[in-house]
N, C-alpha and C. Protein backbone atom coordinates (compact mmCIF):
# COMPACT_ATOMS: atom_id res chain seq x y z
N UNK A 1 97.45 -82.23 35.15
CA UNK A 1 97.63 -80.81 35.16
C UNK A 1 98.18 -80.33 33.81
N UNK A 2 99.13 -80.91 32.98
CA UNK A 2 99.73 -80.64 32.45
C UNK A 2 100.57 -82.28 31.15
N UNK A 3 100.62 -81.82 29.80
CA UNK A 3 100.66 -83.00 29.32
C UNK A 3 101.68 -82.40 28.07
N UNK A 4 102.22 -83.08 27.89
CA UNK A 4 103.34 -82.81 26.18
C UNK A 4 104.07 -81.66 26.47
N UNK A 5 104.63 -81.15 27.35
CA UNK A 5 105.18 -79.79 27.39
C UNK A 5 106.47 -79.95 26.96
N UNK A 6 106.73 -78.91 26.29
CA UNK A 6 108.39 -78.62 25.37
C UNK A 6 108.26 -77.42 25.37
N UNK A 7 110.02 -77.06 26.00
CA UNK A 7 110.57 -76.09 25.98
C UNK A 7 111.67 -76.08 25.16
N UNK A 8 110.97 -75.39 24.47
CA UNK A 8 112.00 -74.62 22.83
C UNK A 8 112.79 -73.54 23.37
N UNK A 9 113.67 -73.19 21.69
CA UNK A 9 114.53 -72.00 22.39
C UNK A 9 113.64 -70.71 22.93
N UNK A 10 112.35 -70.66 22.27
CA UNK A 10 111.50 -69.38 22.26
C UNK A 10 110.32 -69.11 22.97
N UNK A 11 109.81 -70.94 22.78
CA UNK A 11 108.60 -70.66 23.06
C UNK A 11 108.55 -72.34 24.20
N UNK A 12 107.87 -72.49 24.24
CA UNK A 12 106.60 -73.72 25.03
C UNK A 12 105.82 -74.50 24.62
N UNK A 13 104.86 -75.79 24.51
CA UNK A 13 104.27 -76.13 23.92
C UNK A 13 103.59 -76.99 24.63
N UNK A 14 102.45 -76.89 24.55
CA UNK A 14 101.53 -78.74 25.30
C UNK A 14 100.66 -78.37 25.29
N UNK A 15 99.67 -79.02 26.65
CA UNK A 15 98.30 -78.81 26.95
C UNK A 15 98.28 -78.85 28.58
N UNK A 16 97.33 -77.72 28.59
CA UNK A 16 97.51 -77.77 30.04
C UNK A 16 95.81 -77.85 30.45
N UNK A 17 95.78 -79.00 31.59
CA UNK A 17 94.38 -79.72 31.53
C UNK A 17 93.60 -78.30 32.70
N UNK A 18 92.53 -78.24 32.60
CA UNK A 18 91.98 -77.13 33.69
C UNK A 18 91.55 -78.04 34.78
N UNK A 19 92.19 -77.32 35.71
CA UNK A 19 91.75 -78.26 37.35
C UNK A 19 91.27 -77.21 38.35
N UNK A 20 90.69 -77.94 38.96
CA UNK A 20 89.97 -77.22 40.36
C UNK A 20 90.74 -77.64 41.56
N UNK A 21 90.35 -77.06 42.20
CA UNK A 21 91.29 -77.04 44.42
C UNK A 21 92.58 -77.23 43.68
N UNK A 22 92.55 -76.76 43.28
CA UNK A 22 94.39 -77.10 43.38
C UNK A 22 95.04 -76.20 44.11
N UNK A 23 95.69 -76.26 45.43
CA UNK A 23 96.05 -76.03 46.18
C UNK A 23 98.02 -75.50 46.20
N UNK A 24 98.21 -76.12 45.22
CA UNK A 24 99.81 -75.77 45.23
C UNK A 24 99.91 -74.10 44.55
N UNK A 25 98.96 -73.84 44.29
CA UNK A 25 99.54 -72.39 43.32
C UNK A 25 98.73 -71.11 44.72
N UNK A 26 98.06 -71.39 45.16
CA UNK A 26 97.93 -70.62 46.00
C UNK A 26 96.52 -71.21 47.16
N UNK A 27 96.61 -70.59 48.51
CA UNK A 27 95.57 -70.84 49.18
C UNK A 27 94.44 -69.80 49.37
N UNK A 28 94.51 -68.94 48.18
CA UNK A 28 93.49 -68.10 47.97
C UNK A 28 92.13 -69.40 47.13
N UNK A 29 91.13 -69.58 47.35
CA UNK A 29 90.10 -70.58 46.13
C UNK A 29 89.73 -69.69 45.09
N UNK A 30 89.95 -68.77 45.11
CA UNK A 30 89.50 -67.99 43.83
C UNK A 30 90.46 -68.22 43.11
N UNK A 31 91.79 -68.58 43.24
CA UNK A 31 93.18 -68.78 42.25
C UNK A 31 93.70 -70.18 42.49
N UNK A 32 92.70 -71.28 42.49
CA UNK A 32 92.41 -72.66 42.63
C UNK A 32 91.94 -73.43 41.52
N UNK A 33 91.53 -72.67 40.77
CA UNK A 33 91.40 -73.25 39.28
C UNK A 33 91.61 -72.65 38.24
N UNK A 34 91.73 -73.17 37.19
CA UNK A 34 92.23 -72.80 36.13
C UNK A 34 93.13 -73.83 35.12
N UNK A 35 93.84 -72.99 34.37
CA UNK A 35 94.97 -73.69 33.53
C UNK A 35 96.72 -73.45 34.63
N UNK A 36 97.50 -74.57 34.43
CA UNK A 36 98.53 -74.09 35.03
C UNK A 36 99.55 -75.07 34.57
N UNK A 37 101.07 -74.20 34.99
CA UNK A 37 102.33 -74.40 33.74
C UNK A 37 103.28 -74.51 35.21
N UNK A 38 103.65 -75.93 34.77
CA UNK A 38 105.01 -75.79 36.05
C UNK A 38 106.10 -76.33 35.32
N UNK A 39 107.07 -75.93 35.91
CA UNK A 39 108.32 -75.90 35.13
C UNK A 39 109.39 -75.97 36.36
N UNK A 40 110.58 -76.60 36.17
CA UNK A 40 111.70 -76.90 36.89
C UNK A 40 112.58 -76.34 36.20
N UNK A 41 113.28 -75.84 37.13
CA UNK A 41 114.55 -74.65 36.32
C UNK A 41 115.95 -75.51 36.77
N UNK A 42 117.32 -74.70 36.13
CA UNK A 42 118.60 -74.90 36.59
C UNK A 42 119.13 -74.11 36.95
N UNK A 43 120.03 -73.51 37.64
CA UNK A 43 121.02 -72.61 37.39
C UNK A 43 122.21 -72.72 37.95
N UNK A 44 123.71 -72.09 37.49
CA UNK A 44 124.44 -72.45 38.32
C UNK A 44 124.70 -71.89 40.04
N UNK A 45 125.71 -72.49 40.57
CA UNK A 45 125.39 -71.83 41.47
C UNK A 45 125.66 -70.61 42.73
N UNK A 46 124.90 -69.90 43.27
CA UNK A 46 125.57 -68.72 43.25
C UNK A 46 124.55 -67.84 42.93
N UNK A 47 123.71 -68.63 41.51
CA UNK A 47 123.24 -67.66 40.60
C UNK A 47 121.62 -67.77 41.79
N UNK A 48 120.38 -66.95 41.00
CA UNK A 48 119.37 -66.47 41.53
C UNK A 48 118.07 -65.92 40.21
N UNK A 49 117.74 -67.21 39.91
CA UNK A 49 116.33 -67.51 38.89
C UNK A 49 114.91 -66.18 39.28
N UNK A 50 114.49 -65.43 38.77
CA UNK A 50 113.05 -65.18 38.73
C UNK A 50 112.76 -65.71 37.50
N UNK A 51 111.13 -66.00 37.82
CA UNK A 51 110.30 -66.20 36.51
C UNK A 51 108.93 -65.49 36.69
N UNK A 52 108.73 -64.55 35.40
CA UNK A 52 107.44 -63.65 35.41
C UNK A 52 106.36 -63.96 34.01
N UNK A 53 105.04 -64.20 34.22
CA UNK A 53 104.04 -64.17 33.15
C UNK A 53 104.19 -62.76 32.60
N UNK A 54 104.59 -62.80 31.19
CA UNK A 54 104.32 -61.31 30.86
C UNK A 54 102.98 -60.29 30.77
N UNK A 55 102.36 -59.83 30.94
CA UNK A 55 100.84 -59.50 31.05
C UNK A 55 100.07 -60.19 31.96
N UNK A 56 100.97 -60.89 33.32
CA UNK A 56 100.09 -61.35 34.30
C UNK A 56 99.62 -60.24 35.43
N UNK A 57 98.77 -61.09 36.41
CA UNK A 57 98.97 -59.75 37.27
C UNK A 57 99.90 -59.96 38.76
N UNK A 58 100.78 -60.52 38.76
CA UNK A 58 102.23 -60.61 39.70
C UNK A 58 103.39 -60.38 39.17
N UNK A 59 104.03 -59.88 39.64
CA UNK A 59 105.21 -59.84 39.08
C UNK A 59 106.43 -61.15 39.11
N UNK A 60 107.69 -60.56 39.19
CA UNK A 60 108.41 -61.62 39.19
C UNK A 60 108.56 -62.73 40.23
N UNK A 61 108.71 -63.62 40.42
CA UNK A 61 108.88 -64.73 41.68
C UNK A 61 109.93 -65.05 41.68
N UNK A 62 110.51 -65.19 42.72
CA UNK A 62 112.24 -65.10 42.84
C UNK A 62 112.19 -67.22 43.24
N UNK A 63 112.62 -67.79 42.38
CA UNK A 63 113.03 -69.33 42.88
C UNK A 63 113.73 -69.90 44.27
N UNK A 64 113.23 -70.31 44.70
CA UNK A 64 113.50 -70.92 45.94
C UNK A 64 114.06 -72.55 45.67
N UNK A 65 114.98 -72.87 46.62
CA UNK A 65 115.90 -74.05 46.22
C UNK A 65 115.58 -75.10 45.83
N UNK A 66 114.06 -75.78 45.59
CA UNK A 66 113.82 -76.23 44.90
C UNK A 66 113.61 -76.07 42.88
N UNK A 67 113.79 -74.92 42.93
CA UNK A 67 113.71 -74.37 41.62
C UNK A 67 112.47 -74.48 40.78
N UNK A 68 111.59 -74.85 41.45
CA UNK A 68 109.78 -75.21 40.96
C UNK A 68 109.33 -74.34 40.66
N UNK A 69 109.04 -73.82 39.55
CA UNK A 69 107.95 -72.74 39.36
C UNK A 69 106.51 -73.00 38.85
N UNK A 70 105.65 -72.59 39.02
CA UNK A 70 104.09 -72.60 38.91
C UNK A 70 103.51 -71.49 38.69
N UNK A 71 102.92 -71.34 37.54
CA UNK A 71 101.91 -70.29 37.20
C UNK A 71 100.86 -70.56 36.59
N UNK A 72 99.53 -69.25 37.15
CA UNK A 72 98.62 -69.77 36.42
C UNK A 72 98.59 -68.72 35.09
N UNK A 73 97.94 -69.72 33.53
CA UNK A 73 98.39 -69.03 32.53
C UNK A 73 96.70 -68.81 32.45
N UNK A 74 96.39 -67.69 31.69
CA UNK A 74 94.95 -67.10 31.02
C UNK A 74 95.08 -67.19 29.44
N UNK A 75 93.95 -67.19 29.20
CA UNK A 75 94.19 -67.57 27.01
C UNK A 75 95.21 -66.06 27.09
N UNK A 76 95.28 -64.61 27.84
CA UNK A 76 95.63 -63.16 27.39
C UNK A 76 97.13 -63.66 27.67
N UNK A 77 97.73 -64.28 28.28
CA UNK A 77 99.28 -64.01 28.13
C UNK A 77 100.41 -64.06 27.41
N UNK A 78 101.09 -63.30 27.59
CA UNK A 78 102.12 -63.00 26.33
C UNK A 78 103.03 -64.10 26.17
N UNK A 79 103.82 -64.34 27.29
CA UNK A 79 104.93 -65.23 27.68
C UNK A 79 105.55 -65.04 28.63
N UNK A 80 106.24 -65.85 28.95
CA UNK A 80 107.32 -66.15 30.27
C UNK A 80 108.68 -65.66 30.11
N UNK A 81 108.70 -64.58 31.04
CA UNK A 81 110.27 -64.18 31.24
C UNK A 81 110.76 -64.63 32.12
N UNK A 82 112.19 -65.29 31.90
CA UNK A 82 112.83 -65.80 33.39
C UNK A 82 114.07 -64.84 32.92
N UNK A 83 114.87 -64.34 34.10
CA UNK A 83 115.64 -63.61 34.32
C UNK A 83 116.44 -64.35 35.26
N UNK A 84 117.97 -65.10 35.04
CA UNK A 84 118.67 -65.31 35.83
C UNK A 84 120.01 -64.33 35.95
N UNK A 85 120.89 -64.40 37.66
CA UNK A 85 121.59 -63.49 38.01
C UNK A 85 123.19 -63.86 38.13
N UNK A 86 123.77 -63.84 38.19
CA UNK A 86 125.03 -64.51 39.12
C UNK A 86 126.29 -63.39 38.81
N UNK A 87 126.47 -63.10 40.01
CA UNK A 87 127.92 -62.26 39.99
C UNK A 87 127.65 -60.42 39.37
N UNK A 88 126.45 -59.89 39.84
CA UNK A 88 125.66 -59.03 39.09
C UNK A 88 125.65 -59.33 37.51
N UNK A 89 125.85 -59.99 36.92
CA UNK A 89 125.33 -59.85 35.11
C UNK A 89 123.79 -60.96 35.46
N UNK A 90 123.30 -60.26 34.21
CA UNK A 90 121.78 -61.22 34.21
C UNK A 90 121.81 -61.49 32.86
N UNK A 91 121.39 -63.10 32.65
CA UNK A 91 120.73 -63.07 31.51
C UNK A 91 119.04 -63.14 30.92
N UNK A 92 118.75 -62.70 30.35
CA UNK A 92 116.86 -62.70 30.43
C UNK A 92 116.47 -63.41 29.45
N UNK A 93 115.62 -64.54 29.28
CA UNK A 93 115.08 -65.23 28.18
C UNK A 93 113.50 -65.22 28.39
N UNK A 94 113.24 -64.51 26.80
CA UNK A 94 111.86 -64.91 27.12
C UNK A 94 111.12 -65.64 26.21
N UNK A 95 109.86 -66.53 26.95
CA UNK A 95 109.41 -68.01 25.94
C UNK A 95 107.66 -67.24 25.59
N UNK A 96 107.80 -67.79 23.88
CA UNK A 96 106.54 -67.59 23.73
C UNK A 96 105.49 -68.55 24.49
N UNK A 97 104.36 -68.46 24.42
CA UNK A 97 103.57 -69.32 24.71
C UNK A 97 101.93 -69.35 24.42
N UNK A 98 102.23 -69.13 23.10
CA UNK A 98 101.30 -69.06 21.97
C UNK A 98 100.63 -70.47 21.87
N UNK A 99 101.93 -71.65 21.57
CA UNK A 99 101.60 -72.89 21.57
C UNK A 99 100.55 -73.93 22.66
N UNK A 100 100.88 -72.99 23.84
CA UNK A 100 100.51 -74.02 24.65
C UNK A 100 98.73 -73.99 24.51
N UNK A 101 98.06 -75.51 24.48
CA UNK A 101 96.70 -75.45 24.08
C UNK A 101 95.85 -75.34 25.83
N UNK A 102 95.04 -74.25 25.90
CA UNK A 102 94.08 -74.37 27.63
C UNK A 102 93.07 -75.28 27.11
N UNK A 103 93.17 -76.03 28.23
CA UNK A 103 91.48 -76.81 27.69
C UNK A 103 90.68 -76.29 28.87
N UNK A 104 89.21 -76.23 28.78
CA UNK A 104 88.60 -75.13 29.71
C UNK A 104 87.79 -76.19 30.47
N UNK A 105 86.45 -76.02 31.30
CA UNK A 105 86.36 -77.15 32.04
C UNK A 105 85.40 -77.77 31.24
């Protein structure tokens, strides 16, 4: 799915292989293939992770206790905002993802 990925302060980097049925990002088949970026988060705790494609078409996804996130990326996206919460202050970081190479099928 996914190969060399680094997360910099800014941005992202690897290759993300294009797969078909893939079933973990959604059980719609029209959103079964593609390129896709998973990532494992931290936070402390208390706190409460979203992560959003910037120029995707969903919005934010709020992390669930596994902290797994999955998206599918298109060559058009800007980057990844994650927005974490704790105690009402948020902090927001967002990663380019210019770097990362799609390979198509």
């Amino acid at each position: 799915m996914q190969s060399g990925i680094i997360v910099n302060d800014n941005s992202i980097e690897g290759v993300l292989h294009y797969v078909t049925g893939y079933t973990g990002f959604s059980s719609n088949v029209d959103e079964q293939s593609g390129n896709f970026l998973v990532l494992k988060f931290q936070h402390s705790e208390g706190a409460t992770t979203t992560v959003e494609i910037i120029g995707g078409t969903s919005g934010p996804v709020a992390l669930d206790e596994d902290m797994i996130w999955v998206g599918q990326i298109e060559p058009s996206d800007q980057g990844i905002r994650v927005v974490t919460t704790l105690d009402g202050k948020s902090i927001t970081k967002v990663y380019s993802i210019d770097n990362l190479v799609l390979e198509t099928e």
